[in-house]
C-alpha atoms as a PDB file:
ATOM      1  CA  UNK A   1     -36.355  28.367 -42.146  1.00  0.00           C
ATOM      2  CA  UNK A   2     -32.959  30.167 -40.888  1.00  0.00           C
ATOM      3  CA  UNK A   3     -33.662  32.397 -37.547  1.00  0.00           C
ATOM      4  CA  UNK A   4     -33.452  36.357 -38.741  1.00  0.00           C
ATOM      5  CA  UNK A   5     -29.433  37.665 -39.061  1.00  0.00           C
ATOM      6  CA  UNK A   6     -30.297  39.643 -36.091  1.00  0.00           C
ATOM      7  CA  UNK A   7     -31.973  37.161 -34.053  1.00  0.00           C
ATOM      8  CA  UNK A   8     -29.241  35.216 -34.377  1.00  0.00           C
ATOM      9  CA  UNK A   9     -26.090  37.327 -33.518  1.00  0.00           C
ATOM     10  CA  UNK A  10     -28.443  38.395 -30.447  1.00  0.00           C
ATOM     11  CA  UNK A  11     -28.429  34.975 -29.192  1.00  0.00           C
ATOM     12  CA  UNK A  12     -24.933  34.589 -29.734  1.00  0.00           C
ATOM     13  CA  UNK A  13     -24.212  37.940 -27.799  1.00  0.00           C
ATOM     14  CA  UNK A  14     -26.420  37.021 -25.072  1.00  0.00           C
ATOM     15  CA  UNK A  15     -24.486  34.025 -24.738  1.00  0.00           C
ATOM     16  CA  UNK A  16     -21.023  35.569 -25.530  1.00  0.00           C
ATOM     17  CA  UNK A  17     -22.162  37.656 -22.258  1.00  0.00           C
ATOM     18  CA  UNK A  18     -22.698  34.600 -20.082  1.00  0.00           C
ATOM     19  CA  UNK A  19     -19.924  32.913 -20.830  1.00  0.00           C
ATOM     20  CA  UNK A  20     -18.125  36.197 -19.695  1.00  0.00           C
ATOM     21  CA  UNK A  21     -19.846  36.703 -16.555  1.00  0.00           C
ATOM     22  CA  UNK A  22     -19.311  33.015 -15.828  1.00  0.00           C
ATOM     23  CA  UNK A  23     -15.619  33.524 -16.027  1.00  0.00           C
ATOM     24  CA  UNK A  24     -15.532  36.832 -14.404  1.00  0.00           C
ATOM     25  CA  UNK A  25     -16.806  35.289 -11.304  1.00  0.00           C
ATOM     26  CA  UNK A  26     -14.310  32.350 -11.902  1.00  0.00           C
ATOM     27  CA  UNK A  27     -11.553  34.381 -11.726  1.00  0.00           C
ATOM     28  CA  UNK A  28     -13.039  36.310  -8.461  1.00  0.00           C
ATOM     29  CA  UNK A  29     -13.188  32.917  -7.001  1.00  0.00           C
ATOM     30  CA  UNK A  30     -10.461  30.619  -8.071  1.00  0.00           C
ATOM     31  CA  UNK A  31     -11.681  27.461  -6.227  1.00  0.00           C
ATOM     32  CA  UNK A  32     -14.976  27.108  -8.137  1.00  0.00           C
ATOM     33  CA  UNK A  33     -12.693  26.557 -11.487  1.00  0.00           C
ATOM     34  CA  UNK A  34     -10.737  23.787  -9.285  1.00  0.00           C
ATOM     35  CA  UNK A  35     -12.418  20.337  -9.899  1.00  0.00           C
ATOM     36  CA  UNK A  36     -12.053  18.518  -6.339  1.00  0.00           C
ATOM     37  CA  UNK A  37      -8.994  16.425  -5.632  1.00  0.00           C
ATOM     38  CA  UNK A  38      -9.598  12.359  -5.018  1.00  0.00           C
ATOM     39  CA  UNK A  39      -8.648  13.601  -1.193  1.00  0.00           C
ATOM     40  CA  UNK A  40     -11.324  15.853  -1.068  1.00  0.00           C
ATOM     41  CA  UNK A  41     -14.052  13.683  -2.657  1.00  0.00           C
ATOM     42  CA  UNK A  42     -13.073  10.888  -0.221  1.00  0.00           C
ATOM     43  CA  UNK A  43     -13.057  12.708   3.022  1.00  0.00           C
ATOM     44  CA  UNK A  44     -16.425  14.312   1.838  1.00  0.00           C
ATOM     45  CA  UNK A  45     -17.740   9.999   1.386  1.00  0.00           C
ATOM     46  CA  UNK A  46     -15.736   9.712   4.925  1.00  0.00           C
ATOM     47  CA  UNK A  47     -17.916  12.054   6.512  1.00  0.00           C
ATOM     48  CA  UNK A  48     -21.284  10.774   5.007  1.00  0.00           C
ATOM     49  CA  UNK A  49     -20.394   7.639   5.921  1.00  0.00           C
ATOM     50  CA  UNK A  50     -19.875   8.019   9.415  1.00  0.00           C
ATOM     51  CA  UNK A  51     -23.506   9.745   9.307  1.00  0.00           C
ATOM     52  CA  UNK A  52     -25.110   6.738   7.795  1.00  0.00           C
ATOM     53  CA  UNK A  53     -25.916   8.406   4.196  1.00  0.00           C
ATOM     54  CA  UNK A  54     -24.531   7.465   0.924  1.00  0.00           C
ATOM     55  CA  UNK A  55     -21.848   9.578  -0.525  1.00  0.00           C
ATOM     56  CA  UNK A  56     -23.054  11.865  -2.905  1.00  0.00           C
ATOM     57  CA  UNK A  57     -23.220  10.992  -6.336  1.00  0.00           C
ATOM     58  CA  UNK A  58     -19.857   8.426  -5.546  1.00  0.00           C
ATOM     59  CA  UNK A  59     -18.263  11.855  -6.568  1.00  0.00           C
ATOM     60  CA  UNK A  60     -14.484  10.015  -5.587  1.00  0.00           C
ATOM     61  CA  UNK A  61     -15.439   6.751  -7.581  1.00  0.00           C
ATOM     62  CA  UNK A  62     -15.826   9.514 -10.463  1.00  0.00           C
ATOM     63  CA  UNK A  63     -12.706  10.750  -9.765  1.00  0.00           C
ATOM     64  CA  UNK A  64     -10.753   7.351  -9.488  1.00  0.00           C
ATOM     65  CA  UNK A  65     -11.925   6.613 -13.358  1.00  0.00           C
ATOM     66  CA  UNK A  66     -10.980  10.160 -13.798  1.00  0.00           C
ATOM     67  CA  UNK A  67      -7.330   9.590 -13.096  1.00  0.00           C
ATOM     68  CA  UNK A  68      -7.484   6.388 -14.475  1.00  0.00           C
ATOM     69  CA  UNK A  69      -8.602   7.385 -17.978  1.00  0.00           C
ATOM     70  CA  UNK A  70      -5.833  10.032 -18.000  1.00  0.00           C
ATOM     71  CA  UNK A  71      -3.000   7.720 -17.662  1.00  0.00           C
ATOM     72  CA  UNK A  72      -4.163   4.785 -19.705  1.00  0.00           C
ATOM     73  CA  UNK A  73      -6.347   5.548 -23.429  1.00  0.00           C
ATOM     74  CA  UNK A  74      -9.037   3.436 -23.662  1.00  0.00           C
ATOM     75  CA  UNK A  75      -8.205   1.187 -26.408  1.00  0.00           C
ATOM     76  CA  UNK A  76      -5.621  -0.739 -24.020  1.00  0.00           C
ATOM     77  CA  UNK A  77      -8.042  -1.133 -20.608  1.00  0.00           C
ATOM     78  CA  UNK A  78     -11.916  -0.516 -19.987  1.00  0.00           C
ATOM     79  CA  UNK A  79     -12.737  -0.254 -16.665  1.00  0.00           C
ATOM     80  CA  UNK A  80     -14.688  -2.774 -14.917  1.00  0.00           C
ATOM     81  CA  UNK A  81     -15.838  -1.883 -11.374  1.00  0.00           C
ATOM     82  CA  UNK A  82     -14.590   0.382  -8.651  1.00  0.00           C
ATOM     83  CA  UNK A  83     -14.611  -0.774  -5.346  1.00  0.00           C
ATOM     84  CA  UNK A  84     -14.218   1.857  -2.093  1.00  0.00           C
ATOM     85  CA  UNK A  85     -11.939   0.099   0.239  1.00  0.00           C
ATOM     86  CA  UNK A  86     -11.388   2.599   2.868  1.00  0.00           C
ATOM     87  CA  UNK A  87     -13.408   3.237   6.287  1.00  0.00           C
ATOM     88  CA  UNK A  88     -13.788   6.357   8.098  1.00  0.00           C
ATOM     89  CA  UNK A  89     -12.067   4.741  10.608  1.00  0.00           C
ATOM     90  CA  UNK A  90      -9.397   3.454   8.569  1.00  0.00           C
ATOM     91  CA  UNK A  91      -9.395   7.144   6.837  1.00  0.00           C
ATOM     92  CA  UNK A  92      -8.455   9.211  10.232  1.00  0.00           C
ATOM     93  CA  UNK A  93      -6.097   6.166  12.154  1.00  0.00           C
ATOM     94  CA  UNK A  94      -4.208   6.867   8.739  1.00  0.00           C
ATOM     95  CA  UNK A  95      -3.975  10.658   9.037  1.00  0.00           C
ATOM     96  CA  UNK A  96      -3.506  10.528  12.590  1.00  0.00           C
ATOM     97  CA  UNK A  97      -0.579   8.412  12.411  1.00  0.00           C
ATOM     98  CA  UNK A  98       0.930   9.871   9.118  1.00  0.00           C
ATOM     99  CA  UNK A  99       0.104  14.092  10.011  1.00  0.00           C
ATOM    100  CA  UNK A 100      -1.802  13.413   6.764  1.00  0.00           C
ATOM    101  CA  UNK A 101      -3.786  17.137   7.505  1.00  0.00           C
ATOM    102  CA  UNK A 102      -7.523  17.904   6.960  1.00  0.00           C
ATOM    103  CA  UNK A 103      -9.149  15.983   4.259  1.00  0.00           C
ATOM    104  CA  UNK A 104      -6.388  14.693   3.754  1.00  0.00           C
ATOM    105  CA  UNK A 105      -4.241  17.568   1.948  1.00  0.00           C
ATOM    106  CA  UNK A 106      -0.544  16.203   3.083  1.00  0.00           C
ATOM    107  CA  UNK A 107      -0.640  13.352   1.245  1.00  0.00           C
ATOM    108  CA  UNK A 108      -0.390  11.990  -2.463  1.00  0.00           C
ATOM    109  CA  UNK A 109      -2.176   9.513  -4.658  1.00  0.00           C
ATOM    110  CA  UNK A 110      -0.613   6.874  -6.235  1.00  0.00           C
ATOM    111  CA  UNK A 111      -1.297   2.864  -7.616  1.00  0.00           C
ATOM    112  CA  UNK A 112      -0.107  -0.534  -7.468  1.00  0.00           C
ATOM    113  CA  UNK A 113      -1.006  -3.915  -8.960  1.00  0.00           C
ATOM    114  CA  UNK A 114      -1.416  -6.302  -5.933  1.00  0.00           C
ATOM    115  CA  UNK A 115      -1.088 -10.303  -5.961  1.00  0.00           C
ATOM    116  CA  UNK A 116      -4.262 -11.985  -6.986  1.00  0.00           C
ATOM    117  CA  UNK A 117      -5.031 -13.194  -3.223  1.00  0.00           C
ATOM    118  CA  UNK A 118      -4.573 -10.019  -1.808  1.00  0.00           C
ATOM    119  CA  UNK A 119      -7.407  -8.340  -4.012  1.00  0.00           C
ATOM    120  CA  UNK A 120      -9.770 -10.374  -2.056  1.00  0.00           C
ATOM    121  CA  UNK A 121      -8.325  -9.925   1.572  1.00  0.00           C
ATOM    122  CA  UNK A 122      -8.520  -5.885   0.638  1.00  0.00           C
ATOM    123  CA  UNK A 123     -12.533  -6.677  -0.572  1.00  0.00           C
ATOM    124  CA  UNK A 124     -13.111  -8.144   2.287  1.00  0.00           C
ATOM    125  CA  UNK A 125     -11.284  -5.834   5.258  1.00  0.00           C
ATOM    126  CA  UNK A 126      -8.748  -8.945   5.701  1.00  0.00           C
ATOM    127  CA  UNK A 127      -5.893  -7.511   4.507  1.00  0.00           C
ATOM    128  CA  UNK A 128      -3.407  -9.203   7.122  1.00  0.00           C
ATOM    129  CA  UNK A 129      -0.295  -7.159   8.244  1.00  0.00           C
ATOM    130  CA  UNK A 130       0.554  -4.642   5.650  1.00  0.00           C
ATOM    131  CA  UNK A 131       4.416  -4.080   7.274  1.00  0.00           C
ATOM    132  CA  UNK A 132       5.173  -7.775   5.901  1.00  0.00           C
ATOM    133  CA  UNK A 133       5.131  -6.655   2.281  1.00  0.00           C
ATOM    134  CA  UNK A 134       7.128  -4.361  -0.032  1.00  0.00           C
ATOM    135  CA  UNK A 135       4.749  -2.418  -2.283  1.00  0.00           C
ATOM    136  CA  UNK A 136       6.165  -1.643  -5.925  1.00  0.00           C
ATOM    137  CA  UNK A 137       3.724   1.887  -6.381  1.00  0.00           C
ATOM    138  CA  UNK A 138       3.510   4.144  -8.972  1.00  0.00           C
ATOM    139  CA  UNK A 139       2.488   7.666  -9.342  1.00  0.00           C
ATOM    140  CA  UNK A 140      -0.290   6.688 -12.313  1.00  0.00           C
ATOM    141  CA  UNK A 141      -2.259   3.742 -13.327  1.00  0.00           C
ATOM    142  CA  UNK A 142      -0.241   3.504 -16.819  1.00  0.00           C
ATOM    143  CA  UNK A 143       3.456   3.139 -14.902  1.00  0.00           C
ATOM    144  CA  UNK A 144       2.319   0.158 -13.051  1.00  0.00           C
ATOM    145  CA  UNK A 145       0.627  -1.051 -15.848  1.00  0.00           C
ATOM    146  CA  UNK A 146       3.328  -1.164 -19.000  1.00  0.00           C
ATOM    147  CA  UNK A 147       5.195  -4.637 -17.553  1.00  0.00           C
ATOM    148  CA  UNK A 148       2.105  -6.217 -17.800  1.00  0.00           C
ATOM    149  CA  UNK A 149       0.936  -4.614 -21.373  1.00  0.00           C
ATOM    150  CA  UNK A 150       4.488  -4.726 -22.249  1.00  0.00           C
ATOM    151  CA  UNK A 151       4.166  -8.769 -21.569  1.00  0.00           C
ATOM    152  CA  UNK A 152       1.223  -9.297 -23.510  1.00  0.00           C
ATOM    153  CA  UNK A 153       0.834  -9.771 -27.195  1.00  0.00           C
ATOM    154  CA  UNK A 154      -1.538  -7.944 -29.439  1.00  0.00           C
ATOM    155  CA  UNK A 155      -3.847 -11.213 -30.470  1.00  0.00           C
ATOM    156  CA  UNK A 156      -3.821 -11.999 -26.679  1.00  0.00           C
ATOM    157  CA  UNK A 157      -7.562 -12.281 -24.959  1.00  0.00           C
ATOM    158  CA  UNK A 158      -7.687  -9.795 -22.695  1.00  0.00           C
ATOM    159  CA  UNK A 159      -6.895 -10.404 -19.197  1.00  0.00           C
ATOM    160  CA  UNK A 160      -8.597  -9.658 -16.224  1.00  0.00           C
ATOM    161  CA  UNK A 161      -6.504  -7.231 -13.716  1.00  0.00           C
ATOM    162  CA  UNK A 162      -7.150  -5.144 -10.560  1.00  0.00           C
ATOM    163  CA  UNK A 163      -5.216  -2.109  -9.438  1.00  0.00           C
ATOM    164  CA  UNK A 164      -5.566  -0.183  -5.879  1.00  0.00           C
ATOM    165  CA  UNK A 165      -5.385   3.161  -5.312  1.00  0.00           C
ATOM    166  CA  UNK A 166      -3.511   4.465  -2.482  1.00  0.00           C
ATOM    167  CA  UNK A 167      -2.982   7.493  -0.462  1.00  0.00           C
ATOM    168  CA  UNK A 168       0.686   8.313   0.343  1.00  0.00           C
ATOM    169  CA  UNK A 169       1.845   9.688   3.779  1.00  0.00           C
ATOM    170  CA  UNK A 170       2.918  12.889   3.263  1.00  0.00           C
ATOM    171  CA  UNK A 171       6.543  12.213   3.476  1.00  0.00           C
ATOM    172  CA  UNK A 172       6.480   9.584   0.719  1.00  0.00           C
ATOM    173  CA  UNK A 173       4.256  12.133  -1.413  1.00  0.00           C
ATOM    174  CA  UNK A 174       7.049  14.985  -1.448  1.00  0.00           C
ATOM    175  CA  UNK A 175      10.166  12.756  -1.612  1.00  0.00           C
ATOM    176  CA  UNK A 176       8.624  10.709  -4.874  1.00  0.00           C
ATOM    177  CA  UNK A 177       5.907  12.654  -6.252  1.00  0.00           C
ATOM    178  CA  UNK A 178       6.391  16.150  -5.333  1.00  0.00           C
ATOM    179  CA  UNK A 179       2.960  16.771  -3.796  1.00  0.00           C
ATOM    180  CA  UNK A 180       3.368  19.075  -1.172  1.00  0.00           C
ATOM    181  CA  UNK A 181      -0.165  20.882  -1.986  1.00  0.00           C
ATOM    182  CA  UNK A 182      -2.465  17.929  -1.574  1.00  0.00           C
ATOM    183  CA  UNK A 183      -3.028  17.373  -5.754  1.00  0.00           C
ATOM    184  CA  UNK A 184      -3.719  14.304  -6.383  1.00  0.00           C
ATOM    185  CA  UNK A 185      -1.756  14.086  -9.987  1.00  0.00           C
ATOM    186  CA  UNK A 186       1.950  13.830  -9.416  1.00  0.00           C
ATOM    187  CA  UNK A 187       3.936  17.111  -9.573  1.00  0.00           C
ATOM    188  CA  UNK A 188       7.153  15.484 -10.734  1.00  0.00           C
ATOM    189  CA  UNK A 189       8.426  12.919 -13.432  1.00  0.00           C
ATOM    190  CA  UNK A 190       9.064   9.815 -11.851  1.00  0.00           C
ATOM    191  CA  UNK A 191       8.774   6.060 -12.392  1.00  0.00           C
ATOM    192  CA  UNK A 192       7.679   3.541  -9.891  1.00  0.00           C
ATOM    193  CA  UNK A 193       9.014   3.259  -6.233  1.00  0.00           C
ATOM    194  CA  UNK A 194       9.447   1.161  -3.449  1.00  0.00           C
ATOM    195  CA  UNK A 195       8.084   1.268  -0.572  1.00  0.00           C
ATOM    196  CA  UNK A 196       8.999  -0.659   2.646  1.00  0.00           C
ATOM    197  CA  UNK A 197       6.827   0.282   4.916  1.00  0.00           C
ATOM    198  CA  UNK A 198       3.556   0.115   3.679  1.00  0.00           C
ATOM    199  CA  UNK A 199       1.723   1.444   6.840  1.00  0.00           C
ATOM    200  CA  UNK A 200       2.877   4.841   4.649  1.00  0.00           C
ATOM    201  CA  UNK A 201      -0.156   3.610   2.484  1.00  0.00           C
ATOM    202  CA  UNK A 202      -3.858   3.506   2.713  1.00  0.00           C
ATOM    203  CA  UNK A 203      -5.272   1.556   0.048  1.00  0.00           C
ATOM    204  CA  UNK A 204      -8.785   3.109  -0.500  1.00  0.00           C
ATOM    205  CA  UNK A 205     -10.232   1.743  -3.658  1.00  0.00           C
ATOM    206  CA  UNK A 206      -9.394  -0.923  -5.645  1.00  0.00           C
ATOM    207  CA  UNK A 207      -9.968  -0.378 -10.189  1.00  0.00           C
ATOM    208  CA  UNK A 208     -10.892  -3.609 -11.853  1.00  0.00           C
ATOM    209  CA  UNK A 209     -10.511  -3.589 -15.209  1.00  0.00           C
ATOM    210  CA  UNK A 210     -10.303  -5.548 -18.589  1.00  0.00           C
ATOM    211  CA  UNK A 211      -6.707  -4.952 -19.799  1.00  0.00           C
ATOM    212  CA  UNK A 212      -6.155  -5.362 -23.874  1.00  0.00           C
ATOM    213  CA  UNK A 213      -3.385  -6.112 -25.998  1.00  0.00           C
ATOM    214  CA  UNK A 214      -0.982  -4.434 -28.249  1.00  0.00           C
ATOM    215  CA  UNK A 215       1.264  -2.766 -26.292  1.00  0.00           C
ATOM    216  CA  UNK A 216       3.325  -1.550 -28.859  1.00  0.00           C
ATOM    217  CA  UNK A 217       0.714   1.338 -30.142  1.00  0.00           C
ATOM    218  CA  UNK A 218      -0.038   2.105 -25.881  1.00  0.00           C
ATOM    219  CA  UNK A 219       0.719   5.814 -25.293  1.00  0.00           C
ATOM    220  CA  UNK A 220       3.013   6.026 -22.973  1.00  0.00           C
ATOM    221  CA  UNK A 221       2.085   8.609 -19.376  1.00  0.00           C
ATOM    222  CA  UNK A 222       2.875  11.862 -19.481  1.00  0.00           C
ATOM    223  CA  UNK A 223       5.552  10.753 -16.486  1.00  0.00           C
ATOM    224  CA  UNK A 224       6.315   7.401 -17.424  1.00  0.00           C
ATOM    225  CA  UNK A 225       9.959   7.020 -18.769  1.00  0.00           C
END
């Protein structure tokens, strides 16, 4: 039987007045609106590391599939396995020698597809001398992506790939992605860029994924050209 008229538009007032005081105290305190950046998150794993605990809730994993899923729908990749590459002591030598700021709010986030023998030197800590190689990054998961799902045709099995995610030294984060405010999105449109000396990057996790077919219906990023 329906709920009494008056029952009813008392439970929708009482939540109508909720909802308002929820957003009243929102706007008296802007930062609990503002999800965490993938900076924050991974300083806040940084620090729990280096205490022996477990990072709560792998909060920044959550956030890499975050970012992930916004560049690239699902119907072209599924996502695989997320791997946390960085160390706390990898995590402050790279702000130290970059002026990457606390929890590292200097610097950007951005991705690149490395060779398939790298992706088990970076699993393993063995990643060799990083100055040796040019890095072609990108400021989301879908720029570096589209050669590849460009290449492939749409009766193709789908292929196996891995993408890491990198932090930016703050320099390379305002000259090619705008960031000057620590977000971990980019701030301007831009396509991938080279960089030369990759001791300007941290990579920190590394996104393997299942990548599909039929490129033609992919939805291009918001940034992507």
């Amino acid at each position: 039987t329906k709920a009494p008229l008056g029952t009813s538009m008392s439970s929708t007032g009482s939540r109508a007045r909720s909802t308002s005081r929820r957003a009243r105290s929102a706007s008296r305190d802007p930062s609990r609106a503002r999800s965490p950046t993938l900076q924050e998150r991974t300083a806040t794993a940084m620090q729990a590391l280096e205490h022996g605990m477990e990072p709560p809730g792998a909060s920044d994993k959550w956030r890499v599939a975050q970012l992930f899923a916004e560049a690239v729908p699902k119907i072209h990749a599924k996502v695989l396995k997320i791997e946390r590459l960085v160390t706390p002591e990898m995590f402050s030598a790279f702000l130290k020698r970059t002026d990457g700021g606390e929890n590292a709010c200097n610097c950007g986030i951005a991705f690149y597809v490395p060779q398939e023998e790298e992706v088990h030197l970076l699993s393993t800590g063995r990643a060799g001398n990083p100055k040796r190689t040019a890095r072609l990054v990108g400021p989301d998961a879908a720029v570096v992506l589209k050669p590849m799902m460009d290449a492939m045709r749409p009766e193709e099995s789908p292929q196996a790939v891995s993408l890491v995610v990198v932090f930016c030294s703050p320099q390379l984060a305002q000259r090619h992605l705008g960031c000057r405010d620590g977000g971990d999105r980019p701030v301007t449109e831009t396509g991938a860029f080279h960089v030369g000396d990759v001791d300007q990057l941290l990579p920190a996790y590394v996104v393997h994924i299942q990548l599909y077919g039929g490129s033609e219906k992919c939805q291009k990023s918001p940034l992507s050209n």
